[in-house]
Protein backbone atom coordinates (compact mmCIF):
# COMPACT_ATOMS: atom_id res chain seq x y z
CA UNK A 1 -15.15 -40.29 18.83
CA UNK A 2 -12.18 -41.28 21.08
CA UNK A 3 -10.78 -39.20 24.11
CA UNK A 4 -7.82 -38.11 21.88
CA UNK A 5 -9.51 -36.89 18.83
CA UNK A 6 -11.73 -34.77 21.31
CA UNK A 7 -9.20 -33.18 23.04
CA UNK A 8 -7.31 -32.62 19.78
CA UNK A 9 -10.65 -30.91 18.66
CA UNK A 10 -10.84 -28.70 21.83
CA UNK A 11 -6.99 -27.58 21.59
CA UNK A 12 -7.67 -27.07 17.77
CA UNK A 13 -10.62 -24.33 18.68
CA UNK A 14 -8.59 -23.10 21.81
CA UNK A 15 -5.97 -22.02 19.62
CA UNK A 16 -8.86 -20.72 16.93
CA UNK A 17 -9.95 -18.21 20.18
CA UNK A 18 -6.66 -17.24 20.89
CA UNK A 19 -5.87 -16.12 17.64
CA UNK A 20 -9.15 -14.12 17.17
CA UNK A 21 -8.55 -12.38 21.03
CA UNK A 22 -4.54 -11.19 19.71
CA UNK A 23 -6.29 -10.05 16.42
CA UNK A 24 -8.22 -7.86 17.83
CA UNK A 25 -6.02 -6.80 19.86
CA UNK A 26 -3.99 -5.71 16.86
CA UNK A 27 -0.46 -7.46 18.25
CA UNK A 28 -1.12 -9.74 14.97
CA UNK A 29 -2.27 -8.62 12.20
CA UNK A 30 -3.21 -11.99 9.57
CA UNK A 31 -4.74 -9.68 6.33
CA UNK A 32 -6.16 -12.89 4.44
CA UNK A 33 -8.47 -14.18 7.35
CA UNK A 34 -9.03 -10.64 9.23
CA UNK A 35 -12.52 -10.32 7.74
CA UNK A 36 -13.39 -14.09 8.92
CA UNK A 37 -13.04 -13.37 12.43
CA UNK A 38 -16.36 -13.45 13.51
CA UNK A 39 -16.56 -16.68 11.76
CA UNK A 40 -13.66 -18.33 13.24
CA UNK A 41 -15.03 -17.91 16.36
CA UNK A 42 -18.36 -19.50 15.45
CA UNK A 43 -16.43 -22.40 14.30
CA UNK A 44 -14.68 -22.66 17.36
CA UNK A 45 -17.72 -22.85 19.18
CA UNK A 46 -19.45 -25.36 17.38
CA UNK A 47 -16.05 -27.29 16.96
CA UNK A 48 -16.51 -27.58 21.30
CA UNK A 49 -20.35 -28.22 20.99
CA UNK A 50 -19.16 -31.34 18.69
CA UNK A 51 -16.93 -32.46 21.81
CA UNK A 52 -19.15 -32.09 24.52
CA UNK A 53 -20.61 -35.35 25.84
């Protein structure tokens, strides 16, 4: 996997995190992937376990 397609992948599940964080915080409110939360962030994690060297 190239340098580029990593990072892509780590600002891919940075963004995942950040979304999660301000839906919980209730300043977004996204009805059709509210109950996947928990989920997202478990992608997100594995998404930067798959980058890691």
């Amino acid at each position: 996997m190239s340098n580029k397609t990593r990072s892509m992948i780590k600002w891919i599940s940075v963004i995942i995190v950040v979304l999660c964080v301000i839906m919980h915080l209730q300043l977004i409110i996204i009805p059709a992937i509210i109950a996947y939360k928990t989920w997202l962030l478990v992608a997100a994690y594995v998404m930067l376990l798959l980058t890691s060297k």
